[in-house]
N, C-alpha and C. Protein backbone atom coordinates (compact mmCIF):
# COMPACT_ATOMS: atom_id res chain seq x y z
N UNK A 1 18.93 57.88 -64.07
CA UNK A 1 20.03 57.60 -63.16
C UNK A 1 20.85 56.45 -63.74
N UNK A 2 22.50 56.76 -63.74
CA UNK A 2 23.27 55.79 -64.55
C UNK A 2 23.38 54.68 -63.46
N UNK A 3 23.91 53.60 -63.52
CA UNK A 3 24.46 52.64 -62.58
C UNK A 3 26.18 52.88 -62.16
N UNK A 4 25.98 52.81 -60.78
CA UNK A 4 27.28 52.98 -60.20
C UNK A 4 28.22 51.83 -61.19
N UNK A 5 29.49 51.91 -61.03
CA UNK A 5 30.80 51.53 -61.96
C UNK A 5 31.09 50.47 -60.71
N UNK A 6 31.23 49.23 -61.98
CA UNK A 6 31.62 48.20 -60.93
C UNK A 6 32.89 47.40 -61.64
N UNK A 7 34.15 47.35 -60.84
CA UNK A 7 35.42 46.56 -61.77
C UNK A 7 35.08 45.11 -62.98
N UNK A 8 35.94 45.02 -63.56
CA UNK A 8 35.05 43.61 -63.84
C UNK A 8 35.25 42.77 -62.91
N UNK A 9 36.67 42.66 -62.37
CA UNK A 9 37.10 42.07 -61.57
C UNK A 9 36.07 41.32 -60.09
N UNK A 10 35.44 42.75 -60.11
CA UNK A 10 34.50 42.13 -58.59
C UNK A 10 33.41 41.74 -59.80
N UNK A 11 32.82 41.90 -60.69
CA UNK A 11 31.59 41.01 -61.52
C UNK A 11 31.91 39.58 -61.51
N UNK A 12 33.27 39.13 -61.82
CA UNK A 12 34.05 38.19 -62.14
C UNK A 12 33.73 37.50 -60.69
N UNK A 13 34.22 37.84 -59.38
CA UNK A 13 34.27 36.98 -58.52
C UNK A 13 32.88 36.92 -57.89
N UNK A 14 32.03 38.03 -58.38
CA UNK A 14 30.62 37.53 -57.81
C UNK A 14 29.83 36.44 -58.65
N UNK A 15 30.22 36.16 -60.13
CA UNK A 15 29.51 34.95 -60.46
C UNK A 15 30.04 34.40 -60.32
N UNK A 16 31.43 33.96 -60.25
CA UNK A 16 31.87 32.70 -60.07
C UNK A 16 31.61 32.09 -58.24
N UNK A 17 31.11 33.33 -57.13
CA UNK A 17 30.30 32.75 -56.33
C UNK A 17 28.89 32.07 -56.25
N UNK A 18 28.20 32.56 -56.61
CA UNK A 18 27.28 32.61 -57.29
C UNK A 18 26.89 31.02 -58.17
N UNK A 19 27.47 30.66 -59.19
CA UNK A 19 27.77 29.80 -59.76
C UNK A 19 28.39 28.63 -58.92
N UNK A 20 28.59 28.61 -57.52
CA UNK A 20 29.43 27.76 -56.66
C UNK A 20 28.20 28.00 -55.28
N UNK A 21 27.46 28.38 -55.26
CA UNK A 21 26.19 28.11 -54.71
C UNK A 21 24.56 28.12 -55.49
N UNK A 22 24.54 26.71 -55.50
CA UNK A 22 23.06 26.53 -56.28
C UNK A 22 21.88 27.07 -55.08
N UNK A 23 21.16 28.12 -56.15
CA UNK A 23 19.93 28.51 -55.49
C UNK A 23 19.24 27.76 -55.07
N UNK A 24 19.07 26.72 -56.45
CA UNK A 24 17.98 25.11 -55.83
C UNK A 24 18.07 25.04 -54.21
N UNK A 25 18.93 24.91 -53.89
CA UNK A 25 19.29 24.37 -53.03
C UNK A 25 19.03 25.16 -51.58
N UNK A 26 18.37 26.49 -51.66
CA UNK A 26 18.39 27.52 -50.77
C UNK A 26 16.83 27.41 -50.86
N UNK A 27 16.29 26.64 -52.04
CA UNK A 27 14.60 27.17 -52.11
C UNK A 27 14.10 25.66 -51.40
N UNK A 28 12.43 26.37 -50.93
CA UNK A 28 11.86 24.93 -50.26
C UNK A 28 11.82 23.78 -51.70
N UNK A 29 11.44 22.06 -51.41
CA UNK A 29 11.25 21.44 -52.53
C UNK A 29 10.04 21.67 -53.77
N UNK A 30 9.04 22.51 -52.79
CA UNK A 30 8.01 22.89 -53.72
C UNK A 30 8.21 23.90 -55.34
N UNK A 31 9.35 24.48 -54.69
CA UNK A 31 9.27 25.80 -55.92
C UNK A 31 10.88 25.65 -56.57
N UNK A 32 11.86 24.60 -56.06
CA UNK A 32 13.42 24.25 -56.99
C UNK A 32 13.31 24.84 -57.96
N UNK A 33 11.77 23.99 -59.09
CA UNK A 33 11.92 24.08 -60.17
C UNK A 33 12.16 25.73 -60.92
N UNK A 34 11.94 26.27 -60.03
CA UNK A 34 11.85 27.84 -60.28
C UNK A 34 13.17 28.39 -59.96
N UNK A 35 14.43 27.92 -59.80
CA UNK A 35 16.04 28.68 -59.11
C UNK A 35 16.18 29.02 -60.64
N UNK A 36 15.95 28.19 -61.57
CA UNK A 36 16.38 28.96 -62.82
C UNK A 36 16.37 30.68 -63.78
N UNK A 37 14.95 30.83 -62.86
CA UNK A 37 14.10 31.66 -63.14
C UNK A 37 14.56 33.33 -62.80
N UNK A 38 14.50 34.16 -63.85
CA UNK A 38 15.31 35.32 -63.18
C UNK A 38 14.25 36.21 -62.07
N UNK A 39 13.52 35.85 -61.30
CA UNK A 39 12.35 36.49 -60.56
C UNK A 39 12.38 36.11 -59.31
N UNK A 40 11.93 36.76 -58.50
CA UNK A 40 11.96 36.04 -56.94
C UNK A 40 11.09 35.72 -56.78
N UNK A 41 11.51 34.32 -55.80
CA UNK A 41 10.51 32.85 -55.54
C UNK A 41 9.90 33.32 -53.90
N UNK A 42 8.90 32.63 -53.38
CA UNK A 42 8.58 32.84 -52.63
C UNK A 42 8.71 31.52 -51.50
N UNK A 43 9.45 31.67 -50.42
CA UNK A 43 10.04 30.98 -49.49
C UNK A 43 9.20 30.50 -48.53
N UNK A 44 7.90 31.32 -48.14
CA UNK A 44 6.82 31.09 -46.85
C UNK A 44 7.56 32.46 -45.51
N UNK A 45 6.84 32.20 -44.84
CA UNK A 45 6.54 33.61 -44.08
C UNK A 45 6.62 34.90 -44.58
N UNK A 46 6.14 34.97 -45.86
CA UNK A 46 5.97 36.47 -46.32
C UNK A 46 6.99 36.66 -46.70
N UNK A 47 8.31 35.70 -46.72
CA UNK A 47 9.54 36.08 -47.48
C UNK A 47 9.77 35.41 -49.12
N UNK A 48 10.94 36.12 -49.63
CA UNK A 48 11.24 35.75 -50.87
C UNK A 48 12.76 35.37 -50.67
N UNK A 49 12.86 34.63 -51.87
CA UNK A 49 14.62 34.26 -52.56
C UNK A 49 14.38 35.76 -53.63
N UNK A 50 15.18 36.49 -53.41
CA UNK A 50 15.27 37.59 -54.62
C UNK A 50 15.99 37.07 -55.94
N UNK A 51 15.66 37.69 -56.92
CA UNK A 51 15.96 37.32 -57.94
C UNK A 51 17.26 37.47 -58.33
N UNK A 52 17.87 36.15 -59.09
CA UNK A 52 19.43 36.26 -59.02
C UNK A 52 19.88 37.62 -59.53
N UNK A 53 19.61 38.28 -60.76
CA UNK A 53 19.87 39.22 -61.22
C UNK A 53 20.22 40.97 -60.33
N UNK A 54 19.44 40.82 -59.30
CA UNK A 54 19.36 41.64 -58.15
C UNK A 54 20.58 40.90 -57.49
N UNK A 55 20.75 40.13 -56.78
CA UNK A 55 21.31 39.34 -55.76
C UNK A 55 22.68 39.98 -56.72
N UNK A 56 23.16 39.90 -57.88
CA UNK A 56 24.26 40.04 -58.20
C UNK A 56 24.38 41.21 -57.88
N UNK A 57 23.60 41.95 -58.70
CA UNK A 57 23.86 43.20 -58.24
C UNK A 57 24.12 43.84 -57.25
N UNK A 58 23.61 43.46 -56.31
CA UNK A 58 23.92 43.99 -54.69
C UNK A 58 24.93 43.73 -54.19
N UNK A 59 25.52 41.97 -54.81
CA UNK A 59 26.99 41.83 -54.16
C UNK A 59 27.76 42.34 -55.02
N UNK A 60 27.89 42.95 -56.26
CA UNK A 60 29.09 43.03 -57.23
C UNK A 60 29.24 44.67 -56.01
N UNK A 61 28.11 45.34 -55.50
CA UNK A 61 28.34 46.85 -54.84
C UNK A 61 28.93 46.83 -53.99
N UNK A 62 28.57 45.74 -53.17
CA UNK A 62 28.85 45.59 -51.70
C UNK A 62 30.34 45.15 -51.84
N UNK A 63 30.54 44.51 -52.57
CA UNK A 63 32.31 44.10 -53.12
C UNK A 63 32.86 44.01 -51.47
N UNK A 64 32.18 42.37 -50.99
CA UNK A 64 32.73 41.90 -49.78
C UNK A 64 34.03 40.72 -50.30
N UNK A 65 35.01 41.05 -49.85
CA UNK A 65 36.44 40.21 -49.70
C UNK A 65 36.60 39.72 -48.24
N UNK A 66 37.56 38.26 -48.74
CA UNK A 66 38.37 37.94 -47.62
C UNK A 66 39.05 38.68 -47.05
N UNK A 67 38.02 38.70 -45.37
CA UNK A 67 38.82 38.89 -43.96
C UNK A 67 37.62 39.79 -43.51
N UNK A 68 36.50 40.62 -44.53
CA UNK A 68 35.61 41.24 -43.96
C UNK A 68 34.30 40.51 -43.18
N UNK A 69 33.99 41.47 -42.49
CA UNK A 69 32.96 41.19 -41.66
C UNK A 69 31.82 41.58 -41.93
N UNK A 70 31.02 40.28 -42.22
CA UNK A 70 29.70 40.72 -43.30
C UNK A 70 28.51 40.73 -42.28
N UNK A 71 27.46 41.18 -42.29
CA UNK A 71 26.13 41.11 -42.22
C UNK A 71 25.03 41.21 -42.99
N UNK A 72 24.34 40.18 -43.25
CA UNK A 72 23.51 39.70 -43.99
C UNK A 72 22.22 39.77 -43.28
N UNK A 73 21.37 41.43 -43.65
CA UNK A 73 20.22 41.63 -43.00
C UNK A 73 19.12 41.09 -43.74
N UNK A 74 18.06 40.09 -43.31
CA UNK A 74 17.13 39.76 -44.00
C UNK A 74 17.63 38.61 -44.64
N UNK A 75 18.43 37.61 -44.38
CA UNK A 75 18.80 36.41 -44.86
C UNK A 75 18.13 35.45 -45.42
N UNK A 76 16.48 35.43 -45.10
CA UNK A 76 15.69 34.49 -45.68
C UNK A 76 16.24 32.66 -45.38
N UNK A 77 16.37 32.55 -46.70
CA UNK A 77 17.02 30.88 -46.69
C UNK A 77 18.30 30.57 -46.37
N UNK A 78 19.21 31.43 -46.34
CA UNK A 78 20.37 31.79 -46.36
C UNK A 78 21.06 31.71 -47.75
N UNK A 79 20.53 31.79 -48.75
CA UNK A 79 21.18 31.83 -50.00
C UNK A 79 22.68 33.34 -50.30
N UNK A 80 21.96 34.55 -49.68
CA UNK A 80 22.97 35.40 -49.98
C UNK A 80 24.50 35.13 -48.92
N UNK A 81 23.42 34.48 -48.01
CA UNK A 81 24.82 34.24 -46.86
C UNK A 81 25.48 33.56 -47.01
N UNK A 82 25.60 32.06 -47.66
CA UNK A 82 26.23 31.17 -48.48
C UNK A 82 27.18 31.97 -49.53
N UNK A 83 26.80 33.01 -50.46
CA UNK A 83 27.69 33.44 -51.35
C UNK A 83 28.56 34.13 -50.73
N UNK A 84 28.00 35.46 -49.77
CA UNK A 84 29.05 36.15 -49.53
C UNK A 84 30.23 35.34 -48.50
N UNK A 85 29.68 33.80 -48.16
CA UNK A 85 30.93 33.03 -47.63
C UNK A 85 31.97 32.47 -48.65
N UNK A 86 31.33 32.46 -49.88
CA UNK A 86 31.82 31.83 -50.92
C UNK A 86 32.90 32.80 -51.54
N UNK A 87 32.76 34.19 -51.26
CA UNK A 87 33.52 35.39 -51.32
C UNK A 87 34.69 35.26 -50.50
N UNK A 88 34.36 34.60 -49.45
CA UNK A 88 35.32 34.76 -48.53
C UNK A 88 35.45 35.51 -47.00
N UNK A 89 33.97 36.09 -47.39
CA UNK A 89 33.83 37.00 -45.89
C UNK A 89 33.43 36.22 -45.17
N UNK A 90 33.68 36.36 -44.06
CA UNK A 90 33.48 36.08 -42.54
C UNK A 90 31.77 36.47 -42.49
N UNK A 91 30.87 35.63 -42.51
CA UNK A 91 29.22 36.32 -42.77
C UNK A 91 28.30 35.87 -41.42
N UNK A 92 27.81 36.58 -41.24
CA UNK A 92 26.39 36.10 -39.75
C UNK A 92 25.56 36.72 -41.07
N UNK A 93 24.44 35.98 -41.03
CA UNK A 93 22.96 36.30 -41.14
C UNK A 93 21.93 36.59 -40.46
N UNK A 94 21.06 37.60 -40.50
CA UNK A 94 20.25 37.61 -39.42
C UNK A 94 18.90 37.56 -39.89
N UNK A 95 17.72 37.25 -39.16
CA UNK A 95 16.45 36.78 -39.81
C UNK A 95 15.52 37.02 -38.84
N UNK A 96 14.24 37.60 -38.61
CA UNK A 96 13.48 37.70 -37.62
C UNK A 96 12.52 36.67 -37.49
N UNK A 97 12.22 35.67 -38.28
CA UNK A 97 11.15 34.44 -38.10
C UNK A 97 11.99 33.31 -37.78
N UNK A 98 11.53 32.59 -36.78
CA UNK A 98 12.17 31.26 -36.45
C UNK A 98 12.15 30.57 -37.40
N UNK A 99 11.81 29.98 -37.65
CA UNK A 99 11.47 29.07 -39.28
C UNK A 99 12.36 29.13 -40.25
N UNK A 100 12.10 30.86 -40.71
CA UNK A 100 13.16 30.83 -41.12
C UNK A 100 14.87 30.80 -40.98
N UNK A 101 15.07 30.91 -39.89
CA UNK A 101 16.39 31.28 -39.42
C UNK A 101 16.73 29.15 -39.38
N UNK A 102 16.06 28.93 -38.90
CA UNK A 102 16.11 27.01 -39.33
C UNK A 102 16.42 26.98 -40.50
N UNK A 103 15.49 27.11 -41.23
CA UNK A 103 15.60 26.65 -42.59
C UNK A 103 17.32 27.23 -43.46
N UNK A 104 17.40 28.00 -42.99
CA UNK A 104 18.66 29.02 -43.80
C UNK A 104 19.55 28.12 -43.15
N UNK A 105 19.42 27.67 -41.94
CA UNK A 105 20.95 27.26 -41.21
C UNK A 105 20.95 26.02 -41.58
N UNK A 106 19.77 25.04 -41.90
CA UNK A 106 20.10 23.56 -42.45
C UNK A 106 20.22 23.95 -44.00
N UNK A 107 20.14 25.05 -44.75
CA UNK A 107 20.32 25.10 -46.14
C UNK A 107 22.34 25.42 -45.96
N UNK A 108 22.36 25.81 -45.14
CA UNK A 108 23.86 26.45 -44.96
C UNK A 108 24.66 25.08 -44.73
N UNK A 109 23.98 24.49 -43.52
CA UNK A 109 24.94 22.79 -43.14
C UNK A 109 24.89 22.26 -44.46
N UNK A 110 24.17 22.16 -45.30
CA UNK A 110 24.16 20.97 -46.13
C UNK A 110 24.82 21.15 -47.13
N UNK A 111 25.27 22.63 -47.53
CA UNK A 111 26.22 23.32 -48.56
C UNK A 111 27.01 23.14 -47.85
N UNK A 112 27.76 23.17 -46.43
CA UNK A 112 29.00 23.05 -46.31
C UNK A 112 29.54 24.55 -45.66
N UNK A 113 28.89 25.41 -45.70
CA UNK A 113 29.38 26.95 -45.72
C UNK A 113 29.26 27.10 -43.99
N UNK A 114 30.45 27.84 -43.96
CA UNK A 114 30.92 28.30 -42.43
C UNK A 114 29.64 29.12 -41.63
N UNK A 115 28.92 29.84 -42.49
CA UNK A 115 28.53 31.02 -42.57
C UNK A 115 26.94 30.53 -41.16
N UNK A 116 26.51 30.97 -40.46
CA UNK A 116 25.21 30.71 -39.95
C UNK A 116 24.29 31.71 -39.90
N UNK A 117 23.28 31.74 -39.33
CA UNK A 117 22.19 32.89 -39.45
C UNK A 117 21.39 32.83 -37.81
N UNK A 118 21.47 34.00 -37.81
CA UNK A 118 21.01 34.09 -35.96
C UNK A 118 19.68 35.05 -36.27
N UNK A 119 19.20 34.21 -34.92
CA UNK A 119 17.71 34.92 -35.29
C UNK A 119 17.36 36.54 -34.37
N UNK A 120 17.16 37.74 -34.97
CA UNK A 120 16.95 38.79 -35.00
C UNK A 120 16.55 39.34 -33.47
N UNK A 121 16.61 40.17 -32.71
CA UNK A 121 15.50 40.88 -32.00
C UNK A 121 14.84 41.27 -32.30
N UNK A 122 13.41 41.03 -31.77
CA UNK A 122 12.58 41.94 -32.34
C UNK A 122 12.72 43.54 -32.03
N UNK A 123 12.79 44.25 -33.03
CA UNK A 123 12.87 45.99 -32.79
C UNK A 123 14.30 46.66 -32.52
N UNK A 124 15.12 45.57 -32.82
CA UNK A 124 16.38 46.14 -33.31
C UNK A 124 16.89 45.15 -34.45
N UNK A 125 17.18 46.31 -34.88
CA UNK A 125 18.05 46.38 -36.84
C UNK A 125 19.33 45.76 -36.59
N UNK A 126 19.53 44.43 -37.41
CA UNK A 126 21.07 44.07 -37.29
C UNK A 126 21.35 43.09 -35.94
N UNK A 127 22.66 43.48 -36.02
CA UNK A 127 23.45 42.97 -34.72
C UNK A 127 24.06 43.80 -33.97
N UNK A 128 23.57 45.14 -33.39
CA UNK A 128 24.59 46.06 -32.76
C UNK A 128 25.84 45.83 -31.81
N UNK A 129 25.56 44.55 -31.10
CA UNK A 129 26.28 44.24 -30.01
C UNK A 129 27.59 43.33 -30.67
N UNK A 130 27.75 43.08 -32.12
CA UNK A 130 28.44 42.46 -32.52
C UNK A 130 29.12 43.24 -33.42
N UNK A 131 29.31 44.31 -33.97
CA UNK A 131 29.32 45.08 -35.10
C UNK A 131 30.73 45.61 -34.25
N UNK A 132 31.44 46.54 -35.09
CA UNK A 132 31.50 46.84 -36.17
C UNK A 132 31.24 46.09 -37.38
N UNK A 133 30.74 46.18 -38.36
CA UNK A 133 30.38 45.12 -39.77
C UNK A 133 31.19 45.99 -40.97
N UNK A 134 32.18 45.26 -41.68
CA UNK A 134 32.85 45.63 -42.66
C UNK A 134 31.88 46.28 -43.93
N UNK A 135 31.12 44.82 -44.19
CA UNK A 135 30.16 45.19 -45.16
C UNK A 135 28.79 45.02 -44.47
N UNK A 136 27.59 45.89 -44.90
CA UNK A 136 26.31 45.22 -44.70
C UNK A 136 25.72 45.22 -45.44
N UNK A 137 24.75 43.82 -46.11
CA UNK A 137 23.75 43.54 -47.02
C UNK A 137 22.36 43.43 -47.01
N UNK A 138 21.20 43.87 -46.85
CA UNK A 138 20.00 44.62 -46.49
C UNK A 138 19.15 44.00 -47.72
N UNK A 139 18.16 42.62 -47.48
CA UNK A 139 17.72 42.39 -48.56
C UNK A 139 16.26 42.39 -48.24
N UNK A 140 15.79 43.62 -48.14
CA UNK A 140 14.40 43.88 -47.44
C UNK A 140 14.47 45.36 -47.40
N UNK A 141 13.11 45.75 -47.60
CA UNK A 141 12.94 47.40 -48.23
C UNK A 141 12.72 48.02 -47.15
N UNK A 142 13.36 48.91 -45.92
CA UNK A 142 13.20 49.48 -44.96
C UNK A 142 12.24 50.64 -45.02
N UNK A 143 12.26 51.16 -46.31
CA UNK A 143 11.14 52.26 -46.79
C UNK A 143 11.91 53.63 -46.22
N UNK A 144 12.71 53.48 -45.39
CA UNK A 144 13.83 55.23 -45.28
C UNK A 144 15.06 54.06 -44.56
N UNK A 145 15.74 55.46 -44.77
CA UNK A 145 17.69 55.05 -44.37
C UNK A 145 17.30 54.56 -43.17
N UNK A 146 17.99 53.17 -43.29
CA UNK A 146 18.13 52.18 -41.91
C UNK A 146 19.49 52.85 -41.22
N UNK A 147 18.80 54.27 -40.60
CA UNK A 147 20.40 54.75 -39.87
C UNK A 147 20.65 54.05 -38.47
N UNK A 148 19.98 52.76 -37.90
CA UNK A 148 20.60 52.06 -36.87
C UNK A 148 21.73 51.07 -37.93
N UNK A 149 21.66 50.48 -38.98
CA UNK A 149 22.44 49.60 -39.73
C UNK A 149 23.42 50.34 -40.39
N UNK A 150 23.38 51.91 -40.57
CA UNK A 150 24.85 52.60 -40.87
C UNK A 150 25.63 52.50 -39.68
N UNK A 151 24.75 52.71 -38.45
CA UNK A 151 25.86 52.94 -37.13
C UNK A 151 26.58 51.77 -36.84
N UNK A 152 25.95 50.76 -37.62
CA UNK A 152 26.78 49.36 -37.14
C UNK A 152 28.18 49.52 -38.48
N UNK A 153 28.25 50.40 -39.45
CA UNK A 153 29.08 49.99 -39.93
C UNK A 153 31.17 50.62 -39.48
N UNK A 154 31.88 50.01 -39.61
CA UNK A 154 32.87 50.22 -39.39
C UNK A 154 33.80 51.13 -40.06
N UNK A 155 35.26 51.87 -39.65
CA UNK A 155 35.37 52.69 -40.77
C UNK A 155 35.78 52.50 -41.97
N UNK A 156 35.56 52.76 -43.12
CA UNK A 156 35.59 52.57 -44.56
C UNK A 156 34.83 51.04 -45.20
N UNK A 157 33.99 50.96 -43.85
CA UNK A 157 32.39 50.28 -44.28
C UNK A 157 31.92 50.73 -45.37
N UNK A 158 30.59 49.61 -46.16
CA UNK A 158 30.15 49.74 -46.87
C UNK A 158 28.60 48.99 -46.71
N UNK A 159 27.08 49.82 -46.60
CA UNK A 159 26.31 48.70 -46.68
C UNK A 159 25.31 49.23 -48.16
N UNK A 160 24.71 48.32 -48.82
CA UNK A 160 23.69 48.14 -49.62
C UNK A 160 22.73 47.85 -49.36
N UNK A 161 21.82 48.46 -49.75
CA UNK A 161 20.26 48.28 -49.12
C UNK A 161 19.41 48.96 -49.97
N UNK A 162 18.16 48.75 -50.51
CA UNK A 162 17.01 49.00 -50.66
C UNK A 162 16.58 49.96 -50.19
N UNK A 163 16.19 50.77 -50.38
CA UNK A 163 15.67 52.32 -49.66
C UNK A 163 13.86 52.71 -50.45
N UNK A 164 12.83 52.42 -50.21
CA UNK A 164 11.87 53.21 -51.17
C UNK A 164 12.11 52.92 -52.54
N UNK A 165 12.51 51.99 -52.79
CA UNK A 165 12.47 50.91 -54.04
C UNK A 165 14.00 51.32 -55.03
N UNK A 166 14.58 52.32 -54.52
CA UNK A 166 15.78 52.45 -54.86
C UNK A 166 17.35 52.09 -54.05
N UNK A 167 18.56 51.58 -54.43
CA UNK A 167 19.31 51.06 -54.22
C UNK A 167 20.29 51.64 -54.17
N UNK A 168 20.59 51.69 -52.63
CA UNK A 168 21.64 52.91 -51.79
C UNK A 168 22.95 51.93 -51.53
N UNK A 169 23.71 52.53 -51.92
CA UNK A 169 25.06 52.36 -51.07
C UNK A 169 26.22 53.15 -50.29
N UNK A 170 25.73 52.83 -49.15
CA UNK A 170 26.50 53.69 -48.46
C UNK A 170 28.11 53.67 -47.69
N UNK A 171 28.53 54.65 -47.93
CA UNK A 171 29.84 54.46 -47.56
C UNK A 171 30.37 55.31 -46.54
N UNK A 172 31.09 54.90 -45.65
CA UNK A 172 31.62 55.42 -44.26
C UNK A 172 32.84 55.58 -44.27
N UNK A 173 33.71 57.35 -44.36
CA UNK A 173 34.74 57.30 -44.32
C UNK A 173 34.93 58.44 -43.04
N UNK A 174 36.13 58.58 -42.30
CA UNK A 174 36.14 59.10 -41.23
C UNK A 174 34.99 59.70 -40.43
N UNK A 175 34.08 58.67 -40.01
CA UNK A 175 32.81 58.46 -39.47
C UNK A 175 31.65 58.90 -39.96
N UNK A 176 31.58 59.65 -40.98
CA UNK A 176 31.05 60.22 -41.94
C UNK A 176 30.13 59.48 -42.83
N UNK A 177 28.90 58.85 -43.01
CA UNK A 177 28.55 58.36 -44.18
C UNK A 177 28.01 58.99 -45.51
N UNK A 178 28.41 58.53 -46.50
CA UNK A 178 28.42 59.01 -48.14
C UNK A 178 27.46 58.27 -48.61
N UNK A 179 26.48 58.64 -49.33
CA UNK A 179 25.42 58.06 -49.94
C UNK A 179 25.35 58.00 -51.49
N UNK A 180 25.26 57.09 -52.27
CA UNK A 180 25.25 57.21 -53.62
C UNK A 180 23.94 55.98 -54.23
N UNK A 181 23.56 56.43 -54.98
CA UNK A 181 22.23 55.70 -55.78
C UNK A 181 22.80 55.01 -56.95
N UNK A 182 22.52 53.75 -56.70
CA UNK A 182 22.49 53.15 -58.02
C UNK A 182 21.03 53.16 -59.01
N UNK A 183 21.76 52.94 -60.39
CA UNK A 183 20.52 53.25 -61.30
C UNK A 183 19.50 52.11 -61.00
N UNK A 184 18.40 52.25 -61.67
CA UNK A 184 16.97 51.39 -61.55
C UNK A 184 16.24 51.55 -60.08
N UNK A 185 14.98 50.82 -60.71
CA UNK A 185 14.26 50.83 -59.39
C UNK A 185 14.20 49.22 -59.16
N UNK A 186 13.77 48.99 -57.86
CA UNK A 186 13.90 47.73 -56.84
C UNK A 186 12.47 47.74 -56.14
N UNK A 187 12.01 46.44 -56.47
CA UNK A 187 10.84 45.67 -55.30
C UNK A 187 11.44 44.43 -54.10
N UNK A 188 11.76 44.80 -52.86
CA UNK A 188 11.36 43.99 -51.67
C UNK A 188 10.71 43.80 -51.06
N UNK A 189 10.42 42.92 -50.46
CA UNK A 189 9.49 42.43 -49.21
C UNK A 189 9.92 43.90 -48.26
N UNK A 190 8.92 43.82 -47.58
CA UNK A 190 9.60 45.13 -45.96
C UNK A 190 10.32 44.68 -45.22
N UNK A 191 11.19 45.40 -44.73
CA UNK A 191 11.95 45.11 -43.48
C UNK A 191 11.13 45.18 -42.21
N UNK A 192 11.22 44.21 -41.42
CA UNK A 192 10.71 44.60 -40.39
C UNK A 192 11.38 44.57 -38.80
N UNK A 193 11.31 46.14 -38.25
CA UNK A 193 12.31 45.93 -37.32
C UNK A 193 12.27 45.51 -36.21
C-alpha cells in the first residue's frame, strides 16, 4: 500500500508547527529526556506521547487550517492539541482520565495555546453535542471504524484515525463518507469509549 499524496505545502506548515511546540514540554519531568526520540514515550495512565514521526503524519492528512473546527480525540498531554492550535484551528481536546485532562490543560497554559482539553464521557466517542467538527484527530486505536466520530464530522470534513493498526482517512462529501488507507502499519494505545 502506497502513502496517500500530501502537498508540500501542508508538510511545510506541519513542521514548522511542530517545531513551534516543544514536545519536552508536553512530557512528564521524568521522561523530557526522551522528546528527542523518534518513539512514543509513555505519559502514565496507560497513555503515550506518540511518536513525532506519526504525529506528523497524521497532521500533514488531516491538513487542519485556520477557521476549522478541530477535535482532538485521545489528547493525552495535550501535545497534538497545542499543534493543531499552532495551525491555526480552533481545537478542543478530549481525554477520558482526569489526570490526564489536568495535565494536558496546564501543559497547554504554560505554552500559551488557546486550545483546552475537556474531559470525555464515559461511553461516548468525541463531543457529539458540540460537533459539527471540521477536522477530527483520533490518536488511539479504536480496533473498527469509530462510526459515532464520522457522524460528528461536518460537510467536507475530514477525520484520521487508527483503525486495526492501519491509518484511515476519512472524508465526508454530501453526507456521504469516503474512506482511503494510508500506506504502513500503526501501533496505539486503545481507544476507550
Amino acid at each position: 500500500m502506497r502513502d496517500l499524496e500530501v502537498p508540500d505545502a501542508v508538510r511545510e506548515r506541519v513542521r514548522e508547527a511542530m517545531q513551534a511546540t516543544d514536545r519536552a514540554a508536553f512530557l512528564p519531568r521524568v521522561v523530557r529526556h526522551l522528546a528527542g526520540v523518534d518513539r512514543p514515550v509513555g505519559i502514565g495512565w496507560d497513555a503515550t506521547n506518540s511518536q513525532p514521526s506519526t504525529v506528523a503524519r497524521m497532521l500533514e492528512l488531516l491538513d487542519a487550517r485556520p477557521g476549522h473546527r478541530v477535535l482532538d480525540v485521545g489528547a493525552g498531554s495535550g501535545w497534538t492539541t497545542a499543534i493543531l492550535a499552532e495551525l491555526g484551528a480552533e481545537t478542543t481536546g478530549v481525554e477520558l482520565v482526569p489526570e490526564l485532562v489536568a495535565f494536558a490543560n496546564a501543559n497547554l497554559a504554560e505554552h500559551g495555546s488557546p486550545a483546552r482539553v475537556r474531559r470525555a464521557t464515559p461511553g461516548v466517542l468525541g463531543l457529539p453535542d458540540d460537533g459539527p467538527w471540521d477536522r477530527i484527530l483520533v490518536s488511539a486505536d479504536f480496533g473498527r471504524m469509530p462510526d459515532a466520530l464520522v457522524a460528528q464530522l461536518a460537510e467536507r470534513g475530514r477525520m484520521v484515525a487508527p483503525v486495526a493498526g492501519l491509518m484511515l482517512v476519512v472524508d465526508v462529501h454530501r453526507g456521504v463518507p469516503r474512506v482511503r488507507q494510508d500506506g504502513g502499519r500503526y501501533a496505539f494505545v486503545p481507544l476507550i469509549g
